[in-house]
C-alpha atoms as a PDB file:
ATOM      1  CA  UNK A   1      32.768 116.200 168.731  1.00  0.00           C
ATOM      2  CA  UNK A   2      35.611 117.735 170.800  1.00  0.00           C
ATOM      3  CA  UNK A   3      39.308 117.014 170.143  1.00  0.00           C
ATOM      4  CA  UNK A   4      41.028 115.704 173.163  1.00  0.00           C
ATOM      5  CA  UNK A   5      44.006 117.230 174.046  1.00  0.00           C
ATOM      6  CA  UNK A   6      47.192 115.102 173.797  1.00  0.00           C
ATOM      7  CA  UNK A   7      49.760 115.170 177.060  1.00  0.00           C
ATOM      8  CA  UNK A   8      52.771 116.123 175.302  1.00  0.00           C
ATOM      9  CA  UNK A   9      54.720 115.015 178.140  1.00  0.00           C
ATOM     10  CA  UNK A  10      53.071 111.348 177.681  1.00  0.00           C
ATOM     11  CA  UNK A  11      55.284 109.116 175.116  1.00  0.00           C
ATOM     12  CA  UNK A  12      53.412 108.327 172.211  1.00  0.00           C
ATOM     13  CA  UNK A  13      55.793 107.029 169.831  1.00  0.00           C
ATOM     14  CA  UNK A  14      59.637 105.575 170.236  1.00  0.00           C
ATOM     15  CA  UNK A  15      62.906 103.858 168.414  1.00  0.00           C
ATOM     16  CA  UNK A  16      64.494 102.101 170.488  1.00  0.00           C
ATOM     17  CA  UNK A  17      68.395 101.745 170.444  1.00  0.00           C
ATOM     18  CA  UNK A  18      69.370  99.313 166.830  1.00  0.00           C
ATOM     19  CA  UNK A  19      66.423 100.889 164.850  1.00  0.00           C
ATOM     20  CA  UNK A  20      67.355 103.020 161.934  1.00  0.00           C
ATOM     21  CA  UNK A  21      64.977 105.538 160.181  1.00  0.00           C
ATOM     22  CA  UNK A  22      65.535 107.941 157.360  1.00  0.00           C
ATOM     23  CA  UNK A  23      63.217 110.444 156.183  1.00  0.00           C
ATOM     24  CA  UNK A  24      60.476 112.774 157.467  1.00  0.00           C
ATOM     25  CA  UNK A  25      58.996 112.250 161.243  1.00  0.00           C
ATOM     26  CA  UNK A  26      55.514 114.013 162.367  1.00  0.00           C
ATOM     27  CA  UNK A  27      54.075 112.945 165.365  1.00  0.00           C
ATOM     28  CA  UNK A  28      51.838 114.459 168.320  1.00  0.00           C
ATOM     29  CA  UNK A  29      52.437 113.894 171.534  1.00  0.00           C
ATOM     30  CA  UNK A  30      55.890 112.865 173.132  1.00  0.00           C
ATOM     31  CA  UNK A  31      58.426 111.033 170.759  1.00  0.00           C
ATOM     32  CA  UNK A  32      62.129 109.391 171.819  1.00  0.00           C
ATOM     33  CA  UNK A  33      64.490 109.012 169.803  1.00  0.00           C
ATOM     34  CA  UNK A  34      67.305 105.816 171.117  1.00  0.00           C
ATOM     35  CA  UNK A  35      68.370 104.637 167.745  1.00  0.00           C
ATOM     36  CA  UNK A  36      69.684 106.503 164.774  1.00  0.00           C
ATOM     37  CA  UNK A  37      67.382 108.917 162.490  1.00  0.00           C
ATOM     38  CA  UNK A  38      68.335 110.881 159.656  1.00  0.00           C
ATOM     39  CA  UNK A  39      66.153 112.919 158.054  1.00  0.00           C
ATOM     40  CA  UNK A  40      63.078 115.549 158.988  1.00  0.00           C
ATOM     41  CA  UNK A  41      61.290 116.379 162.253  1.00  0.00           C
ATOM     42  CA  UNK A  42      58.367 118.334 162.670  1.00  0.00           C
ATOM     43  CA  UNK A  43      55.967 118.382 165.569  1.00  0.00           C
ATOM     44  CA  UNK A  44      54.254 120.896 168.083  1.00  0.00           C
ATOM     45  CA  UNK A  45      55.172 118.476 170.738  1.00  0.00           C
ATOM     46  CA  UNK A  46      58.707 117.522 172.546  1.00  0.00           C
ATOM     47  CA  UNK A  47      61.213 115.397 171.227  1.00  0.00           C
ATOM     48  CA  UNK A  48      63.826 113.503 173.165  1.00  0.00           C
ATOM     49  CA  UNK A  49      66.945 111.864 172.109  1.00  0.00           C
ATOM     50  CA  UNK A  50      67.859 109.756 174.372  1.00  0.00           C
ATOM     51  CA  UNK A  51      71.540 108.438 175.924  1.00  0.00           C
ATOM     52  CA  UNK A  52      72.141 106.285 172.406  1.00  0.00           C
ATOM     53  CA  UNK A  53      70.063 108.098 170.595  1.00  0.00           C
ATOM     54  CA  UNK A  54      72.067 109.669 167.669  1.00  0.00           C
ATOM     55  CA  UNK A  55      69.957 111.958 164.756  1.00  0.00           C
ATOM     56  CA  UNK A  56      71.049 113.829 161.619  1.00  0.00           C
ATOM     57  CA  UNK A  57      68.020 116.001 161.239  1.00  0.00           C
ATOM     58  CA  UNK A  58      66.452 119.162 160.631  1.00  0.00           C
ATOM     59  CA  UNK A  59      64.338 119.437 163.939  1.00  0.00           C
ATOM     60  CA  UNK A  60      60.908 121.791 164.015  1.00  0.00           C
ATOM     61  CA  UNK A  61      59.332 121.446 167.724  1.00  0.00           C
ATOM     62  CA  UNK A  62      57.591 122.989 170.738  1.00  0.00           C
ATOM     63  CA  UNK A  63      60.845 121.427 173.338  1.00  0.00           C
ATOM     64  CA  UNK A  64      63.886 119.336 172.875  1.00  0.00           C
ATOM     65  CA  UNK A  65      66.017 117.540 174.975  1.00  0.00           C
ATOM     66  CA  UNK A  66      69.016 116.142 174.143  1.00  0.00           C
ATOM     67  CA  UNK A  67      70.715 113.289 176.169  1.00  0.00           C
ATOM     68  CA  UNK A  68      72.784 111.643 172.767  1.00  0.00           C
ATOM     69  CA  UNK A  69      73.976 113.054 169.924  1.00  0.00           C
ATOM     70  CA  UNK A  70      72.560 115.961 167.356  1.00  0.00           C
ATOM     71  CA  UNK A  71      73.634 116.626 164.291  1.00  0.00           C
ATOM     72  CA  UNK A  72      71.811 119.697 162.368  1.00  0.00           C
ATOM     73  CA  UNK A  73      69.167 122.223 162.769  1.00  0.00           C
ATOM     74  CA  UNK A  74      66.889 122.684 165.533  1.00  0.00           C
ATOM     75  CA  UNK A  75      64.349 125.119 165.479  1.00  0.00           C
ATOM     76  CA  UNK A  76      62.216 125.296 169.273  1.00  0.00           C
ATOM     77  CA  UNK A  77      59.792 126.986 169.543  1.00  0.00           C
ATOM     78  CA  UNK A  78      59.453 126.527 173.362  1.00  0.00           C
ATOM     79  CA  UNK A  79      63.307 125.397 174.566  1.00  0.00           C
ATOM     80  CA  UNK A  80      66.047 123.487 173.609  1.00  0.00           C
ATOM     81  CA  UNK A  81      68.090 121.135 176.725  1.00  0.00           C
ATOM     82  CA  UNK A  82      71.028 119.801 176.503  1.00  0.00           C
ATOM     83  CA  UNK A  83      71.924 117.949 179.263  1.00  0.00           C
ATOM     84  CA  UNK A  84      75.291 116.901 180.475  1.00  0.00           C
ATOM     85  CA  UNK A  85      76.025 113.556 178.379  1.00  0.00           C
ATOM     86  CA  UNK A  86      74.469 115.272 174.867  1.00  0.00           C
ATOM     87  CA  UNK A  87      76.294 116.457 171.956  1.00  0.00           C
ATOM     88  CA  UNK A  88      75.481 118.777 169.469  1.00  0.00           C
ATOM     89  CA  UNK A  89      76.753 120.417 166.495  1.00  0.00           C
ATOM     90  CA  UNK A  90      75.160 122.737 163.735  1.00  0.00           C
ATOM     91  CA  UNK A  91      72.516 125.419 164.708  1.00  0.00           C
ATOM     92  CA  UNK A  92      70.196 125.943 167.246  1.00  0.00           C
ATOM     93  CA  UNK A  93      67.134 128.337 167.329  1.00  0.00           C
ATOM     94  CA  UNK A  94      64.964 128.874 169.939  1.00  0.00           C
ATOM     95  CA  UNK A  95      64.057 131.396 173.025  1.00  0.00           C
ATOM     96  CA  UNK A  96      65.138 129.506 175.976  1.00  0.00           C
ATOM     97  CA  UNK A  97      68.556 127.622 175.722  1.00  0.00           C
ATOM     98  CA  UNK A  98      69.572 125.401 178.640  1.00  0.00           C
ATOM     99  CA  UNK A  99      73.206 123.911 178.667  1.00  0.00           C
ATOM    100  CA  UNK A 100      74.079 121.594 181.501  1.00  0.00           C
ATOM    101  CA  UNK A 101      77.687 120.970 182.807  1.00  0.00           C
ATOM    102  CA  UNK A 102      79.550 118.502 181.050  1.00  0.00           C
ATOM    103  CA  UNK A 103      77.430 119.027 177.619  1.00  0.00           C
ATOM    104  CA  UNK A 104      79.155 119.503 174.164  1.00  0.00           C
ATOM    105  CA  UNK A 105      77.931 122.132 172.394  1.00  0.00           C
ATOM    106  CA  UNK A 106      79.539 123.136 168.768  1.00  0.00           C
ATOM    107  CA  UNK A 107      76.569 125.394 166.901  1.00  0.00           C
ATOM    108  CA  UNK A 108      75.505 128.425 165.942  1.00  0.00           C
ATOM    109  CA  UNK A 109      73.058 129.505 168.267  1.00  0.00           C
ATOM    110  CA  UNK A 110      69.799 132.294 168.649  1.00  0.00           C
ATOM    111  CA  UNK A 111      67.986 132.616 170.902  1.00  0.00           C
ATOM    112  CA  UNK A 112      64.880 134.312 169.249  1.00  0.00           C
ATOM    113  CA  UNK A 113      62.220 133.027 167.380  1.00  0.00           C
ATOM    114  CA  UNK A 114      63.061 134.704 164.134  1.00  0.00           C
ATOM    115  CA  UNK A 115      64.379 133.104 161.101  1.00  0.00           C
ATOM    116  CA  UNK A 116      68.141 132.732 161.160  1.00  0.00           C
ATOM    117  CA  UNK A 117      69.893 134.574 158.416  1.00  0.00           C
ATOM    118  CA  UNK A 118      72.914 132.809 156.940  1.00  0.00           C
ATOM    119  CA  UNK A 119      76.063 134.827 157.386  1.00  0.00           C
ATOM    120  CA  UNK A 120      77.433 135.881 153.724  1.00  0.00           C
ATOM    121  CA  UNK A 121      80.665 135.237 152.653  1.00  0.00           C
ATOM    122  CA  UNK A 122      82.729 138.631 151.318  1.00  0.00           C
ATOM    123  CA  UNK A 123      83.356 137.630 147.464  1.00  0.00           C
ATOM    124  CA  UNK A 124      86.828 137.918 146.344  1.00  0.00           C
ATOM    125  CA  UNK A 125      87.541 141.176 143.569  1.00  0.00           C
ATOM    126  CA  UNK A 126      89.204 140.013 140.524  1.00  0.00           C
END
């Protein structure tokens, strides 16, 4: 039997603003975020955190778009938006990196699809 291809534009899944989740999400398809997560995030699909929506995550996706608040790491493999009421702070990976007007953004960011490297810290001599 053939596998049907999910539209992963179509929402399949969805907190809504007052739900509270921590640990690790996986989904396929489309998945918004309007109430508070904390934890993992791994999908092939897009995620979007909506106007309420506030996560503490590390984030593994195809697309992101971010109309709340991020706090974390976000790997894309596709693109990451930020559009102008979203917030974000930590690091952001990914190739295409779209910032609109009136955004906060406060992270490391690459645009590549290569594994960050951490930036090392001199050590002192004694």
């Amino acid at each position: 039997m053939k596998e049907k291809k999910m539209d992963e534009h179509k929402i399949t899944g969805y907190f809504d603003d007052g739900s509270e989740f921590d640990g690790t999400l996986k989904f396929r398809g489309s998945f918004r975020i309007d109430g508070f997560f904390k934890g993992r995030i791994e999908s092939e699909s897009m995620l979007t955190i909506g106007d309420k929506g506030k996560v503490e995550a590390d984030v593994i996706v195809n697309h992101v778009i971010i109309n709340g608040e991020f706090r974390g790491s976000i790997k894309a493999a596709e693109r990451v938006e930020i559009n102008n009421l979203g917030r974000v702070f930590g690091t952001v990976i990914t190739p295409t990196l779209i910032v609109e007007e009136g955004a906060y953004l406060e992270a490391h960011c690459q645009t590549s699809d290569t594994q960050i490297v951490p930036p090392t810290v001199p050590v002192p001599k004694a």
